[in-house]
N, C-alpha and C. Protein backbone atom coordinates (compact mmCIF):
# COMPACT_ATOMS: atom_id res chain seq x y z
N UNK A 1 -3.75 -32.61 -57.37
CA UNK A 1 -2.74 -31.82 -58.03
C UNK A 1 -3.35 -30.83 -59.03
N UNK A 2 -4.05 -31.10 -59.99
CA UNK A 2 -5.29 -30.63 -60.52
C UNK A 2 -6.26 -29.36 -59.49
N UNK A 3 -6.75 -28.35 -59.98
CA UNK A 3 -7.76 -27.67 -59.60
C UNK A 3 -9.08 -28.19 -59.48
N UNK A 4 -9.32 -28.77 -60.39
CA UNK A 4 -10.40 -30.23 -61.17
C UNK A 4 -10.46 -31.21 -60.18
N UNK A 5 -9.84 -31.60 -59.63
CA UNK A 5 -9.45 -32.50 -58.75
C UNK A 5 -10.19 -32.70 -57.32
N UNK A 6 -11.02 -32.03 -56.69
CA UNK A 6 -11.70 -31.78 -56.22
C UNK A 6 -13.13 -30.89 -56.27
N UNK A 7 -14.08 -31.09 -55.68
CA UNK A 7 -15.46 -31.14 -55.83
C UNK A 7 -16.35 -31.20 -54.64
N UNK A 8 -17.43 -29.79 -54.60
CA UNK A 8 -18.40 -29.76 -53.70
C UNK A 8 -20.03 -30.49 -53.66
N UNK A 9 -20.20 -31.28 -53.09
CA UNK A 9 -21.79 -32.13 -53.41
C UNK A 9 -22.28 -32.03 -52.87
N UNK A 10 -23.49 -32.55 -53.19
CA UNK A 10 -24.76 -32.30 -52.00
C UNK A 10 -24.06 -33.55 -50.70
N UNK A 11 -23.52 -33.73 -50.34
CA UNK A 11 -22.99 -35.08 -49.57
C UNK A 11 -21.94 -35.17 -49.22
N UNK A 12 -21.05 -33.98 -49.62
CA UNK A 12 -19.57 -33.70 -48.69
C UNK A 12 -18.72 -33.50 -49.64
N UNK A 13 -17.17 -33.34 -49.21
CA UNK A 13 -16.35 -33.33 -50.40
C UNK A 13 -16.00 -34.63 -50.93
N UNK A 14 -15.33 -34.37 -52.19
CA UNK A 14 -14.84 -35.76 -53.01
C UNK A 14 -13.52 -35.23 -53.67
N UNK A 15 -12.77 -36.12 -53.78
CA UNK A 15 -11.84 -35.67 -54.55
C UNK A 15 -10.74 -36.90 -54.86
N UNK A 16 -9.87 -36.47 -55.74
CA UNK A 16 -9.63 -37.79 -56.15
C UNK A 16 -7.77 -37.28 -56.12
N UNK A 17 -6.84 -38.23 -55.85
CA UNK A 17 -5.53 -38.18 -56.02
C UNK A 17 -4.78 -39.17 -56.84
N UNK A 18 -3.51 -39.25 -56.30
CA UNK A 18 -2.64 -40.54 -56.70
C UNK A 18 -3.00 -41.70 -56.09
N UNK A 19 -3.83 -41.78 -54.86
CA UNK A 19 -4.14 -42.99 -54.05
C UNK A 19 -5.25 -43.64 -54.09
N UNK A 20 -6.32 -42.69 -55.23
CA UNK A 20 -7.40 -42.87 -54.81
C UNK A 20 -8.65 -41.77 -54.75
N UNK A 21 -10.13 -42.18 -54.69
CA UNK A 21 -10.62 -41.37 -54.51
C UNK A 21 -11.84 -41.22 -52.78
N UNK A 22 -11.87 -40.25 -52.68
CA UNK A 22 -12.28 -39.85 -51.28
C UNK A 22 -13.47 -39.05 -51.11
N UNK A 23 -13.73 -39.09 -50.26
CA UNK A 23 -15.20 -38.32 -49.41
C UNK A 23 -14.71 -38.56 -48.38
N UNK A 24 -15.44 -36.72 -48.18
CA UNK A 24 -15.51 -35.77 -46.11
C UNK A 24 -17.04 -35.96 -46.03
N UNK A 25 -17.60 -36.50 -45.44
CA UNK A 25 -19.23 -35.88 -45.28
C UNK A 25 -19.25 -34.42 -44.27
N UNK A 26 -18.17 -34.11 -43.43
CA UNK A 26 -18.40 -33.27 -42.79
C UNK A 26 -18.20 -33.53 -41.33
N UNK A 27 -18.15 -35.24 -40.88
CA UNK A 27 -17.20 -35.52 -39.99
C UNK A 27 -16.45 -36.47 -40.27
N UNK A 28 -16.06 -37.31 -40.75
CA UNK A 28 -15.41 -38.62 -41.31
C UNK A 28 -14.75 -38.43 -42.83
N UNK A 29 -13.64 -39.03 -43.46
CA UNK A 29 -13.11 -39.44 -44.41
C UNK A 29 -13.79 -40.65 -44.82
N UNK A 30 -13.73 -41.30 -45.75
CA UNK A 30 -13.74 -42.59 -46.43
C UNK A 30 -13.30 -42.68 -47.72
N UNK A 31 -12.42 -43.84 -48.30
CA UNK A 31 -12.13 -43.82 -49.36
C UNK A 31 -12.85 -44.79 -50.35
N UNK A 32 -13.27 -44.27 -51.27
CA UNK A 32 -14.20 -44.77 -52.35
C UNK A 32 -13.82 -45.80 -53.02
N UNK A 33 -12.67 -45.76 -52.97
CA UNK A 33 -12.04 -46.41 -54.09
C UNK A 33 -11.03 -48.02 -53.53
N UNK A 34 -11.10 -47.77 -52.15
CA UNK A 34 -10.17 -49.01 -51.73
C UNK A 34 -11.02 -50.13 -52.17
N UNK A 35 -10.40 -51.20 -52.10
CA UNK A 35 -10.95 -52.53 -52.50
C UNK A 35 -11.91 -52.61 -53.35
N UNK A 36 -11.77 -51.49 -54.37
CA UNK A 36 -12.86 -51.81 -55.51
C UNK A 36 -11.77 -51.53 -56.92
N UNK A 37 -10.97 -50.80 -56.52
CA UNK A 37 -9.87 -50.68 -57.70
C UNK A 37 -8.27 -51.08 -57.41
N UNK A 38 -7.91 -51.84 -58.25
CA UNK A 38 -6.72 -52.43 -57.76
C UNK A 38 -5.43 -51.03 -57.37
N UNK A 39 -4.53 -51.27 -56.51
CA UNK A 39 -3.64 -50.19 -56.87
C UNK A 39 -2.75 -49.75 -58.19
N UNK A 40 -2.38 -50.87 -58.31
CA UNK A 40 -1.33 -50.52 -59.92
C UNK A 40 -2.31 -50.08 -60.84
N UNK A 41 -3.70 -50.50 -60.96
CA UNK A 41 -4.50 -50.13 -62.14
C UNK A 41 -4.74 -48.53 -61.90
N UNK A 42 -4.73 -48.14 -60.15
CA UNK A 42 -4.98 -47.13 -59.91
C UNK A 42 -3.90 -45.86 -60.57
N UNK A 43 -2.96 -46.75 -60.10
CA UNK A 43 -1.82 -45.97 -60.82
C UNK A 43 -1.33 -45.71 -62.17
N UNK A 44 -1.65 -46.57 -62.77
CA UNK A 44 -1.61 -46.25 -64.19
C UNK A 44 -2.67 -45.51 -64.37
N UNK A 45 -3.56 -45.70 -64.03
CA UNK A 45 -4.66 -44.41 -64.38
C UNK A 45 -4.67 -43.09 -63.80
N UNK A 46 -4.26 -42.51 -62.86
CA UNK A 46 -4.14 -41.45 -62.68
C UNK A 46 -2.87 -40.69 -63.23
N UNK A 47 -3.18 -39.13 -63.25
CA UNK A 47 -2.02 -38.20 -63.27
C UNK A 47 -2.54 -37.27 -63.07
N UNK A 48 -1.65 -36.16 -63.21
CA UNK A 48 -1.50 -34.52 -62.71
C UNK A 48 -2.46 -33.83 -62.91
N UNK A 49 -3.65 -34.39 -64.20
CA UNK A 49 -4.50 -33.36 -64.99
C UNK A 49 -5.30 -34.29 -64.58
N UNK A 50 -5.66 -35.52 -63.66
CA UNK A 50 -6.75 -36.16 -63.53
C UNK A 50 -7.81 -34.99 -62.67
N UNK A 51 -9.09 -35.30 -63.11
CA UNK A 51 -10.30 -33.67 -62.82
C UNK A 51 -11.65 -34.92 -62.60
N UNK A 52 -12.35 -34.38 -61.62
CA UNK A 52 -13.77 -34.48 -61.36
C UNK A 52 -14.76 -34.00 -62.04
N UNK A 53 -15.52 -34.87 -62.21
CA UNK A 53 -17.02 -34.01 -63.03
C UNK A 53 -17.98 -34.89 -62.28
N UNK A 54 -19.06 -33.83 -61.70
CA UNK A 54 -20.11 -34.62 -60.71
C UNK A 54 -21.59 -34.38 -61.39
N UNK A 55 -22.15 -35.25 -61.63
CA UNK A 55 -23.54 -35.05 -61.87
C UNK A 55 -24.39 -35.07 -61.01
N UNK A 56 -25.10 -33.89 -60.55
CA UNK A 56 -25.77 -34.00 -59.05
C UNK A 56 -27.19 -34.54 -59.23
N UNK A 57 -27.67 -34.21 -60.67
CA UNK A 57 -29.13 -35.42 -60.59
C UNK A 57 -28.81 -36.53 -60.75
N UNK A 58 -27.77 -37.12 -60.95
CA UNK A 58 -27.54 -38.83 -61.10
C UNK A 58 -26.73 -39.53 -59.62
N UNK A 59 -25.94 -38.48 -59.15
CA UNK A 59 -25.01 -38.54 -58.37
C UNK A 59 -24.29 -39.38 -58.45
N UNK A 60 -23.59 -39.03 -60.05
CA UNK A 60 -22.65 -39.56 -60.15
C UNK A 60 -21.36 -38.57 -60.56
N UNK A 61 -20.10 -39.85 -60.14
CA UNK A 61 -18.87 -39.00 -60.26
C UNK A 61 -17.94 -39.33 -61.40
N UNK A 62 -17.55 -38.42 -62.31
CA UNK A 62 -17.07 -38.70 -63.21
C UNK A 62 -15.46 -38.67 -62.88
N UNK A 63 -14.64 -39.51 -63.10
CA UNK A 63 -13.03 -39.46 -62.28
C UNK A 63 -12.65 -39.34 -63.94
N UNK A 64 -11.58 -38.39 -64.01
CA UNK A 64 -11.56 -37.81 -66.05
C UNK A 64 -9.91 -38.50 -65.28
N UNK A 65 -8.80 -39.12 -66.33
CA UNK A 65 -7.83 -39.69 -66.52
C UNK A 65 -6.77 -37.72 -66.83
N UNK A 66 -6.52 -38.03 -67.78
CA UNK A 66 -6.49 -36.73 -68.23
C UNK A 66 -7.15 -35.62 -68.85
N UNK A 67 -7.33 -34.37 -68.14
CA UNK A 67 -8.72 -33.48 -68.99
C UNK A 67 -8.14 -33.05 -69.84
N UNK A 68 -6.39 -33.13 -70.29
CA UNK A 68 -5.89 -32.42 -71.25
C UNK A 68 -6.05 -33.31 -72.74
N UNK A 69 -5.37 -34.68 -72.40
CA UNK A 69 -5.17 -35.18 -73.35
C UNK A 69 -5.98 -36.58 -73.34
N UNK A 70 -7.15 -36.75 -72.72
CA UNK A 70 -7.41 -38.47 -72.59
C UNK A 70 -8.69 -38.22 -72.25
N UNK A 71 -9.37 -39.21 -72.98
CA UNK A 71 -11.01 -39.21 -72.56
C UNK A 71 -11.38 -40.81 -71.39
N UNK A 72 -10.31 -41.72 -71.08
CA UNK A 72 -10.22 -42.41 -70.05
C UNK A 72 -11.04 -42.04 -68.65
N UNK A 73 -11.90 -42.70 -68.18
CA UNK A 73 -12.72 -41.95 -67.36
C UNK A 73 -12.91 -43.54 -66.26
N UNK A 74 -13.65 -43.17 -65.40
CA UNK A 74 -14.54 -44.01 -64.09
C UNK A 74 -15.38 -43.43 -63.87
N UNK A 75 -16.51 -43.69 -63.94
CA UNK A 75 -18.10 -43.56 -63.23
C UNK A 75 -17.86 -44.52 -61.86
N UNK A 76 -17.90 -43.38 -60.76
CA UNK A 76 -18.50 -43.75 -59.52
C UNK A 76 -20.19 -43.03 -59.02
N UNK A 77 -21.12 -44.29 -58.55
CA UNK A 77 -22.03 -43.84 -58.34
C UNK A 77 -22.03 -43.78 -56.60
N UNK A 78 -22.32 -42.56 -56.49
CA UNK A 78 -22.47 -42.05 -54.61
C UNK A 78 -23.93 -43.22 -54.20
N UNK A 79 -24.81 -43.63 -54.57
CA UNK A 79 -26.36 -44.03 -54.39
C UNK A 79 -25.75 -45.53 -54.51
N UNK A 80 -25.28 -46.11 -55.36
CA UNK A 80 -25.10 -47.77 -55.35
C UNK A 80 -23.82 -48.13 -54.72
N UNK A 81 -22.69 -46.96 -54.69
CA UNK A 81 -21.09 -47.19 -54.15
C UNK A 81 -20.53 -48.33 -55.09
N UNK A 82 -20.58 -48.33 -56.51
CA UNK A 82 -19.73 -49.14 -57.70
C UNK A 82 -19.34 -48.16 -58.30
N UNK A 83 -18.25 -48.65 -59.25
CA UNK A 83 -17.37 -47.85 -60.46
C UNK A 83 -17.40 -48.70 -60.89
N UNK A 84 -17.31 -47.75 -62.98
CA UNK A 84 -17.46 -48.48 -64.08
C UNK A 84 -16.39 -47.97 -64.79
N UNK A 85 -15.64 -48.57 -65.65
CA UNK A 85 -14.68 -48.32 -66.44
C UNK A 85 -15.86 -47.74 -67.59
N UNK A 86 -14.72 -46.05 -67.93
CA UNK A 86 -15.45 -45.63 -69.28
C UNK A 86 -14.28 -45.09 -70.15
N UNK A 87 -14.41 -45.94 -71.29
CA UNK A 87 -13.03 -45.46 -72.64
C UNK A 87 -14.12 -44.37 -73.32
N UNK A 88 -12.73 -43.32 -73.28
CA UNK A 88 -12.89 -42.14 -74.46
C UNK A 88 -13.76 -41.28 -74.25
N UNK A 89 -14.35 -41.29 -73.20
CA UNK A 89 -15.33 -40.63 -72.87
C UNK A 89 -15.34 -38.95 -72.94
N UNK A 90 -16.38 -38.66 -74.02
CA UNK A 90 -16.28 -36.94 -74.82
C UNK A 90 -16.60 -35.95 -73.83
N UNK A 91 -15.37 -35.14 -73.36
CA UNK A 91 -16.04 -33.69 -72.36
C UNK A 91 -16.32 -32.90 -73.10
N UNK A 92 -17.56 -32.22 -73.38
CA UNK A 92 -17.83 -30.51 -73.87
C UNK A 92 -17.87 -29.65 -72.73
N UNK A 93 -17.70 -28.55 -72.73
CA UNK A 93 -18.13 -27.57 -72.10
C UNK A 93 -18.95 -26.88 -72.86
């Protein structure tokens, strides 16, 4: 729903919704996020302003809660395939 919300990597697209988050490698879907995050937790954590931030030397994915008002975040790593809960977590540009 977000512009933020999607993201180009060295490894396909990613992007994240109301259901979840996802990768295209370029022939296949997969979702990142099934059976590692509950749904209701999923749902309370997402909304409209939820935005991607990818670190391509770590390859990791930053899933932002709200970029307007919330520093609520998930670290997914593409290299190990876990997520970490991260509170408050500070965006600069």
């Amino acid at each position: 729903e977000h512009h933020g919300a999607v993201y180009k990597t060295q490894y396909g697209i990613i992007w994240v919704n109301n259901n979840g988050l996802y990768y295209y490698d370029g022939s296949s879907f997969r979702s990142l996020s099934e059976n590692k995050i509950d749904d209701n937790v999923w749902s309370a954590f997402y909304s409209n302003n939820s935005i991607i931030i990818y670190d391509e030397l770590k390859s990791l994915i930053y899933i932002i809660k709200n970029c307007v008002s919330d520093g609520d975040a998930y670290a997914y790593d593409l290299k190990k395939g876990n997520f970490k809960s991260l509170e408050r977590m500070v965006i600069s540009f």
